[in-house]
N, C-alpha and C. Protein backbone atom coordinates (compact mmCIF):
# COMPACT_ATOMS: atom_id res chain seq x y z
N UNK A 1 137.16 145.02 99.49
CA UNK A 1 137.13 145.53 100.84
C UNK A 1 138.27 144.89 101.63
N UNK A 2 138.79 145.78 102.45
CA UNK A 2 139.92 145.41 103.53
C UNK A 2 139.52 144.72 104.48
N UNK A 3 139.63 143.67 105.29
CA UNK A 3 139.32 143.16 106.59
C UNK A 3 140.15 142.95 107.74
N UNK A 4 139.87 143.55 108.67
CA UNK A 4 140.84 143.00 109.84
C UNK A 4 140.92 142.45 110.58
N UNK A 5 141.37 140.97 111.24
CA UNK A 5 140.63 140.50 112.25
C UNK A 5 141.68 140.59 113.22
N UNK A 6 141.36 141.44 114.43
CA UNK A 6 142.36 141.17 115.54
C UNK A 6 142.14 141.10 116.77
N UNK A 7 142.31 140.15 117.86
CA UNK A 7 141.82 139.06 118.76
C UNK A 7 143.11 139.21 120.01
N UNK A 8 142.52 139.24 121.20
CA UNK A 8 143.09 138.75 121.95
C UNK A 8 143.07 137.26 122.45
N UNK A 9 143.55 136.10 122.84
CA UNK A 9 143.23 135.29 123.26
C UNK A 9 144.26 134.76 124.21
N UNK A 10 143.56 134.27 125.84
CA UNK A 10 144.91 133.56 126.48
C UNK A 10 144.82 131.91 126.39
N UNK A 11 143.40 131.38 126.25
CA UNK A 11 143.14 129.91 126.25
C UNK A 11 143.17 128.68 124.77
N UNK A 12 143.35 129.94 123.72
CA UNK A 12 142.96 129.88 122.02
C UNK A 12 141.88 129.50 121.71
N UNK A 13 140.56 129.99 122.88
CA UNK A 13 139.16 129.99 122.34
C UNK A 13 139.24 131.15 121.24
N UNK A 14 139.30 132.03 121.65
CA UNK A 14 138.72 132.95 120.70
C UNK A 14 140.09 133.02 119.44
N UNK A 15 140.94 132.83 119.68
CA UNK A 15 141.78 132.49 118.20
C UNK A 15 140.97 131.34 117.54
N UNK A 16 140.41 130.47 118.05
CA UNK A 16 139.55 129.60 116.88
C UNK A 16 138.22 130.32 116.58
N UNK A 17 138.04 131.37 117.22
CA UNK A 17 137.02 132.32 116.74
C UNK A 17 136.87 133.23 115.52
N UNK A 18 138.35 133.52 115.75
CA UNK A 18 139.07 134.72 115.02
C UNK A 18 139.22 134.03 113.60
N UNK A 19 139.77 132.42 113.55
CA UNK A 19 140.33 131.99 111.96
C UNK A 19 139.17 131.40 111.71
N UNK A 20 138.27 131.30 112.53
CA UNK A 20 136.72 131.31 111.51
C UNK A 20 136.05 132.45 110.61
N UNK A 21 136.32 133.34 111.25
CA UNK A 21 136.43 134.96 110.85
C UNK A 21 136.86 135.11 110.05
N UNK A 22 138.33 135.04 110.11
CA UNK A 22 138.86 135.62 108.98
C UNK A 22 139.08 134.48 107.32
N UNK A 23 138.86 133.18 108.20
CA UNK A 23 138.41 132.58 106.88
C UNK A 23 137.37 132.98 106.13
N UNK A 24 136.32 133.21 106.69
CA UNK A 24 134.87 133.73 106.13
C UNK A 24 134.87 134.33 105.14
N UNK A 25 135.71 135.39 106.02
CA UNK A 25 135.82 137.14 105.52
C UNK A 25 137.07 137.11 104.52
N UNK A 26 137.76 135.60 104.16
CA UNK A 26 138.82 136.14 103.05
C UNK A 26 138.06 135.51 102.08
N UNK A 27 136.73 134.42 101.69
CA UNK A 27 136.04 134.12 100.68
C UNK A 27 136.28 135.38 99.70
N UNK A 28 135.84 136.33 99.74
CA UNK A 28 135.77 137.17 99.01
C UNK A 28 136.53 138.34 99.00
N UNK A 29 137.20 138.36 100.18
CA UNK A 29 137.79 139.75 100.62
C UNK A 29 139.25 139.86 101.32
N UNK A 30 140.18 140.85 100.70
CA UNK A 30 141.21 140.73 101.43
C UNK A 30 141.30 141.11 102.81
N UNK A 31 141.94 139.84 103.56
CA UNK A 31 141.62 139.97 105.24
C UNK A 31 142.59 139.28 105.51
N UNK A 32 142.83 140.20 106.65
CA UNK A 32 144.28 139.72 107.63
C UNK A 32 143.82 139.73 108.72
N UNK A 33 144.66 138.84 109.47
CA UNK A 33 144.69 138.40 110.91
C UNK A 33 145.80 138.56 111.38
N UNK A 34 145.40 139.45 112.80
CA UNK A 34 146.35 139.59 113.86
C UNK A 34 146.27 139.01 115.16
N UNK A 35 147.20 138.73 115.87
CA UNK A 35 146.70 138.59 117.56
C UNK A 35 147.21 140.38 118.19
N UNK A 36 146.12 140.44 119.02
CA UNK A 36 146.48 141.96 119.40
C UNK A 36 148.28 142.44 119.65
N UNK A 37 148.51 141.58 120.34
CA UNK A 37 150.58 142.46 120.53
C UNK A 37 151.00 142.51 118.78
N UNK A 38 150.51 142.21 117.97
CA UNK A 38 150.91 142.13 116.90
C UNK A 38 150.14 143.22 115.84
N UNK A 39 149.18 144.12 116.36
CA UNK A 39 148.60 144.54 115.99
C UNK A 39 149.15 146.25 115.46
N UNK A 40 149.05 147.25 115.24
CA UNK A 40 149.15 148.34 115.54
C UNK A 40 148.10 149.60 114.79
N UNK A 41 147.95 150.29 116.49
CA UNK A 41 146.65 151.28 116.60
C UNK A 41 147.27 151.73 114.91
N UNK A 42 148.34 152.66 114.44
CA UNK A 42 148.25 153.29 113.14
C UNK A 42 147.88 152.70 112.31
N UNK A 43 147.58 151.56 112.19
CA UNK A 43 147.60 151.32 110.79
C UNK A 43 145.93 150.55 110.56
N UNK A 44 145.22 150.86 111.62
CA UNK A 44 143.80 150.37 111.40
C UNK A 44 142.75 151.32 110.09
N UNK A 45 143.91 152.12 110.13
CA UNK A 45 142.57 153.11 109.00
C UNK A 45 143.03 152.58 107.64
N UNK A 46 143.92 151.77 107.60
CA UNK A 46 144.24 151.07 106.22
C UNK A 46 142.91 149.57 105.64
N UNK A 47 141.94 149.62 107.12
CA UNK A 47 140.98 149.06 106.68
C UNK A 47 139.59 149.73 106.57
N UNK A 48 138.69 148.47 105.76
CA UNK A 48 137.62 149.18 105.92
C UNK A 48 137.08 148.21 107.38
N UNK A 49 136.72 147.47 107.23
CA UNK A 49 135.66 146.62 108.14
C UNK A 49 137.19 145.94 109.09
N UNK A 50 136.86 146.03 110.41
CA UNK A 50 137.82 145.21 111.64
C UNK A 50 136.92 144.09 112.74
N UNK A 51 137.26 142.87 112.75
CA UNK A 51 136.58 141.87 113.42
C UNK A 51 137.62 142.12 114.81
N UNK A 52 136.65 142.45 116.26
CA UNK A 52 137.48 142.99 117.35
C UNK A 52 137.11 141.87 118.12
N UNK A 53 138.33 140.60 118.54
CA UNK A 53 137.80 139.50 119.62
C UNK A 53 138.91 139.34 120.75
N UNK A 54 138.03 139.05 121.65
CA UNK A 54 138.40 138.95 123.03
C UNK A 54 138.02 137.62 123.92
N UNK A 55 138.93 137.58 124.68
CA UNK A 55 138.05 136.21 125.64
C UNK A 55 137.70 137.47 126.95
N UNK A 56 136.50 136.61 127.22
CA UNK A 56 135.99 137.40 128.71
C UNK A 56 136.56 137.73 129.78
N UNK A 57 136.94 138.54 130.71
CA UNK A 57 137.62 138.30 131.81
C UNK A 57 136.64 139.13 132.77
N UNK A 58 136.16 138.68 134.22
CA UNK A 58 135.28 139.53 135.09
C UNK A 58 134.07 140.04 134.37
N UNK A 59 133.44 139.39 133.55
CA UNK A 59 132.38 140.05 133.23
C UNK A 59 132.73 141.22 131.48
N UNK A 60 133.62 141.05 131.67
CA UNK A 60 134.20 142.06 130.27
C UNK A 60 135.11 141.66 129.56
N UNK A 61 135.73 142.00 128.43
CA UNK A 61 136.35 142.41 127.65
C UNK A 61 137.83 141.70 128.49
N UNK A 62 138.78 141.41 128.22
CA UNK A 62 139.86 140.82 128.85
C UNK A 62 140.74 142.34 128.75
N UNK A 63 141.78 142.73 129.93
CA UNK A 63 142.41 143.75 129.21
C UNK A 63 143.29 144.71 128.73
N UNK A 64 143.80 143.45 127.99
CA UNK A 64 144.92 144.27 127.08
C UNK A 64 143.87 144.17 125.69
N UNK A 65 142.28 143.74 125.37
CA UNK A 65 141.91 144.48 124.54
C UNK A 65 141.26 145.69 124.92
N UNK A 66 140.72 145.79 126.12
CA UNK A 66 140.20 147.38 126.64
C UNK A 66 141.18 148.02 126.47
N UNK A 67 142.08 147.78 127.10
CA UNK A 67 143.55 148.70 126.69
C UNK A 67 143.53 149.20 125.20
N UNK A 68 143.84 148.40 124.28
CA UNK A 68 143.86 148.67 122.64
C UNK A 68 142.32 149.53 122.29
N UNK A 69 140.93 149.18 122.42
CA UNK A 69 140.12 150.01 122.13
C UNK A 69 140.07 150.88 122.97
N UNK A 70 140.57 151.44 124.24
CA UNK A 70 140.79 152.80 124.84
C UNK A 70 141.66 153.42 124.20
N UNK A 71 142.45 153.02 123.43
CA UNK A 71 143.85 153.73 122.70
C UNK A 71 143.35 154.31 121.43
N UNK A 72 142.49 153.69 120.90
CA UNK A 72 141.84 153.95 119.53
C UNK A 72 141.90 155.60 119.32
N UNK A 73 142.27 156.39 118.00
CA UNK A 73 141.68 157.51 117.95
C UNK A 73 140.46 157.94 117.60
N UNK A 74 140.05 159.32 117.97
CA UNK A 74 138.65 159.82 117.69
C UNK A 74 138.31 159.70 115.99
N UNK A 75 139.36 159.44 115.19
CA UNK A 75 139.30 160.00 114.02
C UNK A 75 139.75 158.58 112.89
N UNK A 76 138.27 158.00 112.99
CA UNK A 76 138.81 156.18 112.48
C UNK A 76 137.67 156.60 110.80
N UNK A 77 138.20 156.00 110.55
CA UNK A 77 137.84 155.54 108.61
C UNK A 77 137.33 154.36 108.99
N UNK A 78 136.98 153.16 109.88
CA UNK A 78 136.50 151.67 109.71
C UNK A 78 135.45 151.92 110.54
N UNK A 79 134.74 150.80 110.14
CA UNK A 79 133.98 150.19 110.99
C UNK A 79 134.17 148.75 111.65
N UNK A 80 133.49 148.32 112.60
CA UNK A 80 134.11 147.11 113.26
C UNK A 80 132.84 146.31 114.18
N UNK A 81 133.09 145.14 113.78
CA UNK A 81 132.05 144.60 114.60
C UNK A 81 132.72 143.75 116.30
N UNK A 82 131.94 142.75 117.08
CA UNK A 82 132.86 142.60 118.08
C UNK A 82 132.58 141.32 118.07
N UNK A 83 133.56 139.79 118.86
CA UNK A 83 133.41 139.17 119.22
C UNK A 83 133.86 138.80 120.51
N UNK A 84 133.10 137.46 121.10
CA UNK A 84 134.35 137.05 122.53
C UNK A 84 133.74 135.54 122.58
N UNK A 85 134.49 135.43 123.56
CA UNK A 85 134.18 134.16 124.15
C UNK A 85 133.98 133.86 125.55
N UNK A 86 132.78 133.19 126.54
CA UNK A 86 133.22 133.44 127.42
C UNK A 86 133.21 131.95 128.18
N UNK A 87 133.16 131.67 129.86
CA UNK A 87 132.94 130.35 129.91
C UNK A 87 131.46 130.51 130.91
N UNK A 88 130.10 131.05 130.85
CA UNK A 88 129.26 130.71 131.20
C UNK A 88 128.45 130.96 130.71
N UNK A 89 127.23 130.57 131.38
CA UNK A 89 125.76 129.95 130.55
C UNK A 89 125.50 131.01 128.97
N UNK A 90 124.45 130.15 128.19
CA UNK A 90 124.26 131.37 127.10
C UNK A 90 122.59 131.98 127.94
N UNK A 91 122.96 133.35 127.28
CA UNK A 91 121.81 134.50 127.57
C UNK A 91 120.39 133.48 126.91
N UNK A 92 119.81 132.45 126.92
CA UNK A 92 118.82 131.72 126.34
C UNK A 92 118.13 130.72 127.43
N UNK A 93 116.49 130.31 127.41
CA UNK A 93 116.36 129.50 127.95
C UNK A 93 115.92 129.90 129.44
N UNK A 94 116.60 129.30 130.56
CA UNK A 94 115.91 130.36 132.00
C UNK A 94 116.22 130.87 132.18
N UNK A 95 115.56 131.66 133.35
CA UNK A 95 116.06 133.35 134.01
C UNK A 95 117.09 132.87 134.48
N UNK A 96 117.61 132.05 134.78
CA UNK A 96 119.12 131.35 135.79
C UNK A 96 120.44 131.85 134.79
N UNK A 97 120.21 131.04 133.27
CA UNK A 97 121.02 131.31 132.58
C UNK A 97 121.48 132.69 131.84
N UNK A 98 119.95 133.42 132.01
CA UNK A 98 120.40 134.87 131.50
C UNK A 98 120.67 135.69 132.37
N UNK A 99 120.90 135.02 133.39
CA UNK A 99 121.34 136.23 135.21
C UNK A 99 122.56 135.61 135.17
N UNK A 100 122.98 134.47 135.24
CA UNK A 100 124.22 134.52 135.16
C UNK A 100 124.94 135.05 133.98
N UNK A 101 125.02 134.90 132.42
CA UNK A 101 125.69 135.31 131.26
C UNK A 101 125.82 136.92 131.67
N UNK A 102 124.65 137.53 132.09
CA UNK A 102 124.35 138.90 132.16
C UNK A 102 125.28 139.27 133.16
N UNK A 103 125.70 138.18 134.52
CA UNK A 103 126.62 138.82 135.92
C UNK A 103 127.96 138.27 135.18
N UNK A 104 128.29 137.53 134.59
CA UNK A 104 129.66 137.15 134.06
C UNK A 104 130.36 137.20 132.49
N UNK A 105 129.15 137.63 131.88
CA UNK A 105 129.84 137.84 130.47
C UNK A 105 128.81 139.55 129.62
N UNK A 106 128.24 139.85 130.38
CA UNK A 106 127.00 140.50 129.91
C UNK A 106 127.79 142.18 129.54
N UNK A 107 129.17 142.58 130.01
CA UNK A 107 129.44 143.84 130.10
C UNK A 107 130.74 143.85 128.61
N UNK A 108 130.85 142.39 128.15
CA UNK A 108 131.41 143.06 126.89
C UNK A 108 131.05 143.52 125.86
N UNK A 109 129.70 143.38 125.84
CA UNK A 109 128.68 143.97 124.50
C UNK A 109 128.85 145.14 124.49
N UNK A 110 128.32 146.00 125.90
CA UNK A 110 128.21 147.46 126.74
C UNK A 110 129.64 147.94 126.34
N UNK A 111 130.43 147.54 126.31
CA UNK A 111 132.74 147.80 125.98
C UNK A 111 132.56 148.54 124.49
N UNK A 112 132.06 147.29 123.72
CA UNK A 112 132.09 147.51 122.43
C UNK A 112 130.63 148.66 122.40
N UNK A 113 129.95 148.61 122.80
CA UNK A 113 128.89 150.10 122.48
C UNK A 113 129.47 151.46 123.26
N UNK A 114 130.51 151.39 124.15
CA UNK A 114 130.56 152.32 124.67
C UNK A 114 132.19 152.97 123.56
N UNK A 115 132.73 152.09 123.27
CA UNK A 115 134.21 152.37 122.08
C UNK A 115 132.86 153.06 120.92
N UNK A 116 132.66 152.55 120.49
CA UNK A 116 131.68 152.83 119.22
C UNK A 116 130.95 154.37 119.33
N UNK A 117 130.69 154.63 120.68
CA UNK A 117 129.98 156.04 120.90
C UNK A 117 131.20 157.09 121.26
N UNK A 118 132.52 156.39 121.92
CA UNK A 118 133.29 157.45 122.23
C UNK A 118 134.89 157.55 121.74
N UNK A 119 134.72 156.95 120.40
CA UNK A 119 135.29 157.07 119.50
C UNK A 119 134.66 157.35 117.91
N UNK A 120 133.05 157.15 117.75
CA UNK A 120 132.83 157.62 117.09
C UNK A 120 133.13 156.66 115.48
N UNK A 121 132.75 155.38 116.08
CA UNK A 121 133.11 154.30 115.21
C UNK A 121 132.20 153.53 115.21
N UNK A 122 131.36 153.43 113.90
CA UNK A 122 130.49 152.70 113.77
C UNK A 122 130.49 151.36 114.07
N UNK A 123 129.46 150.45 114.83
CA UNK A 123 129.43 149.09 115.58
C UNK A 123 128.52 148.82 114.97
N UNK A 124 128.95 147.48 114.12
CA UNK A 124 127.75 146.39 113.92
C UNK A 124 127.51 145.53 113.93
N UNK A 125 127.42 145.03 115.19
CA UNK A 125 127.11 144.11 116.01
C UNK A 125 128.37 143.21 116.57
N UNK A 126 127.96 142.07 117.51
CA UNK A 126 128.90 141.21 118.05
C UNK A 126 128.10 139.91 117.78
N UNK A 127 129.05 139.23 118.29
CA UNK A 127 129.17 137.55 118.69
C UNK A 127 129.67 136.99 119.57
N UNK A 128 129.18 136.26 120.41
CA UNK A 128 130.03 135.42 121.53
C UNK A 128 129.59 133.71 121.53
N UNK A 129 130.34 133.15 122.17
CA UNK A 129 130.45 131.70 122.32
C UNK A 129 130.92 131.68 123.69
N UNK A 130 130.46 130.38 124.01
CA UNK A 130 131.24 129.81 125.14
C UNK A 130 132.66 129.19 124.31
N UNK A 131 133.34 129.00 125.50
CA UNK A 131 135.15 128.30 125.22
C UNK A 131 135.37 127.88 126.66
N UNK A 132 135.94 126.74 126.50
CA UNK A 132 136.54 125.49 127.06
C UNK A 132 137.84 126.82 128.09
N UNK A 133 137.16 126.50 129.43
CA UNK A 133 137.86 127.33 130.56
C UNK A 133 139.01 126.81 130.79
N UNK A 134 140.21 127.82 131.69
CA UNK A 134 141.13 127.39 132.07
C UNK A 134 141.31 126.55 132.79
N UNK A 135 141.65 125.64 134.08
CA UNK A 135 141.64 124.98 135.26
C UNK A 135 140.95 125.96 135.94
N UNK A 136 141.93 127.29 136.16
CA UNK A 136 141.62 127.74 137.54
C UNK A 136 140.67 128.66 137.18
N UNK A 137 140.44 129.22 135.75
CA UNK A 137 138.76 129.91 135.67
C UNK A 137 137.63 128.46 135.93
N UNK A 138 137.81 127.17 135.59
CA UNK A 138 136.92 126.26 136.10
C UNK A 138 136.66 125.88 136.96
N UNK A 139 137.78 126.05 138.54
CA UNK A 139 137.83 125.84 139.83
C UNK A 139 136.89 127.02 140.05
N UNK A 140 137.06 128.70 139.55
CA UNK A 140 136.08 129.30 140.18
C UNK A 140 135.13 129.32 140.09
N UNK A 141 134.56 128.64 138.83
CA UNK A 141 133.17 128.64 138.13
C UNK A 141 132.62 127.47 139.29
N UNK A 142 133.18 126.54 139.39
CA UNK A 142 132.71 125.76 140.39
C UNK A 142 132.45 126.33 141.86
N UNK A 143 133.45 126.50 142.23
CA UNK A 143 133.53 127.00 143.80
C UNK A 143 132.70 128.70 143.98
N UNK A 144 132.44 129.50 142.85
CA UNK A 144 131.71 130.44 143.29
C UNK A 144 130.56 130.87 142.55
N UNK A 145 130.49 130.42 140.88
CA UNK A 145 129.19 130.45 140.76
C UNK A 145 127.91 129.40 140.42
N UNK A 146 129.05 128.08 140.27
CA UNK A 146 127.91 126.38 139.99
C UNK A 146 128.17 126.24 141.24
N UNK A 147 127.68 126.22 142.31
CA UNK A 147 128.14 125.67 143.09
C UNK A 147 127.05 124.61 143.68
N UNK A 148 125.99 123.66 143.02
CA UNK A 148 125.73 123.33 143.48
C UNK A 148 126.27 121.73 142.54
N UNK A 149 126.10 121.00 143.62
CA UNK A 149 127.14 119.59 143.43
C UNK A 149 126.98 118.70 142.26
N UNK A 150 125.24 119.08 142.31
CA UNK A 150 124.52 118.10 141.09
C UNK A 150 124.52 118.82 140.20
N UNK A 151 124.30 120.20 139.64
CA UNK A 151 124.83 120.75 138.59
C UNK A 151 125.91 120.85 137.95
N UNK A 152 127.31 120.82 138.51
CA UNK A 152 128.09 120.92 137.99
C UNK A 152 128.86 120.43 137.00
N UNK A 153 128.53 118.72 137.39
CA UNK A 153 129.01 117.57 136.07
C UNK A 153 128.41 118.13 134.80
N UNK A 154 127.50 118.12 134.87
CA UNK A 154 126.69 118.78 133.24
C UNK A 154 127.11 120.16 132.81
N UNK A 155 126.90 120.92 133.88
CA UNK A 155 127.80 121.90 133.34
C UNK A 155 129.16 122.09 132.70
N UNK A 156 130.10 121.52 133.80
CA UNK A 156 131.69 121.33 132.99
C UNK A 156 131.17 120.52 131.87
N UNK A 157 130.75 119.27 131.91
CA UNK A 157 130.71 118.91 130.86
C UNK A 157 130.75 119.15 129.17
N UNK A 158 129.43 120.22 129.72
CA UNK A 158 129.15 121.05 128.47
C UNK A 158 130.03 122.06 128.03
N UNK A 159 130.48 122.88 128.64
CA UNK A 159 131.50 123.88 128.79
C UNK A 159 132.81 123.70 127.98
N UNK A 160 133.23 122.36 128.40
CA UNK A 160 134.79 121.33 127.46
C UNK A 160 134.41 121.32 126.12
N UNK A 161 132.48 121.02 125.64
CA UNK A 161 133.07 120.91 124.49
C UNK A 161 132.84 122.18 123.57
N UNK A 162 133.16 123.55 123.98
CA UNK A 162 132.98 124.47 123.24
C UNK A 162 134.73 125.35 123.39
N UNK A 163 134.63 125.79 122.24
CA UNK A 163 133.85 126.49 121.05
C UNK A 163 134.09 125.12 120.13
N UNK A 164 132.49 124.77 119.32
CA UNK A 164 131.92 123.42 118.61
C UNK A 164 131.93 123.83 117.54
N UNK A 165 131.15 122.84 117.03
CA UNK A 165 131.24 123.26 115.37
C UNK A 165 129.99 123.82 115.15
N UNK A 166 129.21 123.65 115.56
CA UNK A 166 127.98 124.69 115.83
C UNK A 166 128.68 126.08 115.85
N UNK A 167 129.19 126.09 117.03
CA UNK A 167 130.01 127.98 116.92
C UNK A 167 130.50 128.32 115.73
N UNK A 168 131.34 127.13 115.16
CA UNK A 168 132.13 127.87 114.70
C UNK A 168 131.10 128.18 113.10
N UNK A 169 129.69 127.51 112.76
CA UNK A 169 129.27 127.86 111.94
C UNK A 169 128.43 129.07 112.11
N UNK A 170 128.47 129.44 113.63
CA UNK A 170 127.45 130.47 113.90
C UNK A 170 128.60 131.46 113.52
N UNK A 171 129.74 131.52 114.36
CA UNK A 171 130.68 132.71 113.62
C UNK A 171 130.63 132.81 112.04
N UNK A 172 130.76 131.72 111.53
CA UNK A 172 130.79 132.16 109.85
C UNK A 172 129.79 132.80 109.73
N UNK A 173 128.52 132.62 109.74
CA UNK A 173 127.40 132.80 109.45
C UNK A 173 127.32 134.86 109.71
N UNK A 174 127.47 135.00 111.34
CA UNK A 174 128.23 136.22 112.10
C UNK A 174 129.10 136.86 111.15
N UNK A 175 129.64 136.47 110.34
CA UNK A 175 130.81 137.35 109.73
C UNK A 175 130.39 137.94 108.03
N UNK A 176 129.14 136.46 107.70
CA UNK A 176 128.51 136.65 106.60
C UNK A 176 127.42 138.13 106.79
N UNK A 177 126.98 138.15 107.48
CA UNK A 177 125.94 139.24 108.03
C UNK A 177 126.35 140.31 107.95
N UNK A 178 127.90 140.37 108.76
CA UNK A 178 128.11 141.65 108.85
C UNK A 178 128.87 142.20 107.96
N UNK A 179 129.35 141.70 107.00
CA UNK A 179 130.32 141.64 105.67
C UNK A 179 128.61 141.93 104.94
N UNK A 180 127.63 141.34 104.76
CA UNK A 180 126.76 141.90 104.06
C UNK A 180 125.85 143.38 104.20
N UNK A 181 126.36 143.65 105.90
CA UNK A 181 125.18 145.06 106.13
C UNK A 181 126.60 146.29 105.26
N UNK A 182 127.54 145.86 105.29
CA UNK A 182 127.97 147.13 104.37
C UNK A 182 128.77 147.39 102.87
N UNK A 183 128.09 145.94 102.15
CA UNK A 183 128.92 146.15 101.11
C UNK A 183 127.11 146.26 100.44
N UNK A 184 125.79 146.42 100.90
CA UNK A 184 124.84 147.09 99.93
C UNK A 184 124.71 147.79 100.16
């Protein structure tokens, strides 16, 4: 089987996403890695399976990869699963943390189901992680959505040290899954 892994990234969270990926996915299988400008729409039907990652931006998809899966044609031979990365809370645990993931990272899942229905390209499934924010995505995380004084140390805190090695075994693991729903 062919694999593709191709990633946008501006912080190199999700490029350490991506060569977890595509390490995974070359155990057994020939797989290449791209960063998206390096990518090109023709030549995706030369795979079977494509790993699609992004870092978050506004709640979505960052986008010059919306750009690339809006470009996609109606008429694809692969299938593709999705990843990202973003920098707030995970969807787990309190209603706090799954209202926020849901107001700041919750609409790239919805990206990748809505490419999948209107292109007509089978989706199976995603993955996300947190990743270690920019300065000034961390100034806003502070100033507009932690904003309270005593939360925030723990928060940044936590935030710096991802994407961990935890992630990065949850991505392998992520790539094992979905490399297994279509080669039985």
């Amino acid at each position: 089987m062919k694999v593709l892994v191709v990633y946008y990234s501006k912080t190199g969270n999700t490029k350490k996403i991506a060569d977890v990926i595509h390490e995974t996915a070359s155990i057994n299988h020939e797989a290449t890695i791209l960063p998206i400008n390096e990518c090109s729409i023709e030549d995706l039907n030369n795979y079977d399976l494509l790993f699609i990652g992004s870092a978050c931006h506004d709640a979505t998809l960052a986008k010059p990869m919306r750009e690339f899966l809006e470009s996609l044609s109606n008429e694809n031979t692969f299938v593709f699963a999705g990843f990202y990365t973003h920098s707030t809370a995970l969807p787990k645990g309190s209603e706090r943390n799954i209202q926020l993931f849901n107001d700041w990272a919750g609409q790239c899942q919805m990206f990748f189901e809505k490419v999948s229905i209107d292109k007509k390209i089978e989706f199976l499934g995603d993955f996300h992680c947190q990743g270690k924010p920019s300065f000034l995505i961390e100034k806003f995380i502070q100033f507009k959505i932690i904003k309270d004084r005593k939360e925030w140390p723990s928060y940044k805190k936590e935030l710096r040290l991802h994407p961990a090695q935890s992630d990065f075994l949850a991505a392998a693991d992520f790539t094992k899954e979905i490399i297994k729903k279509i080669t039985i």
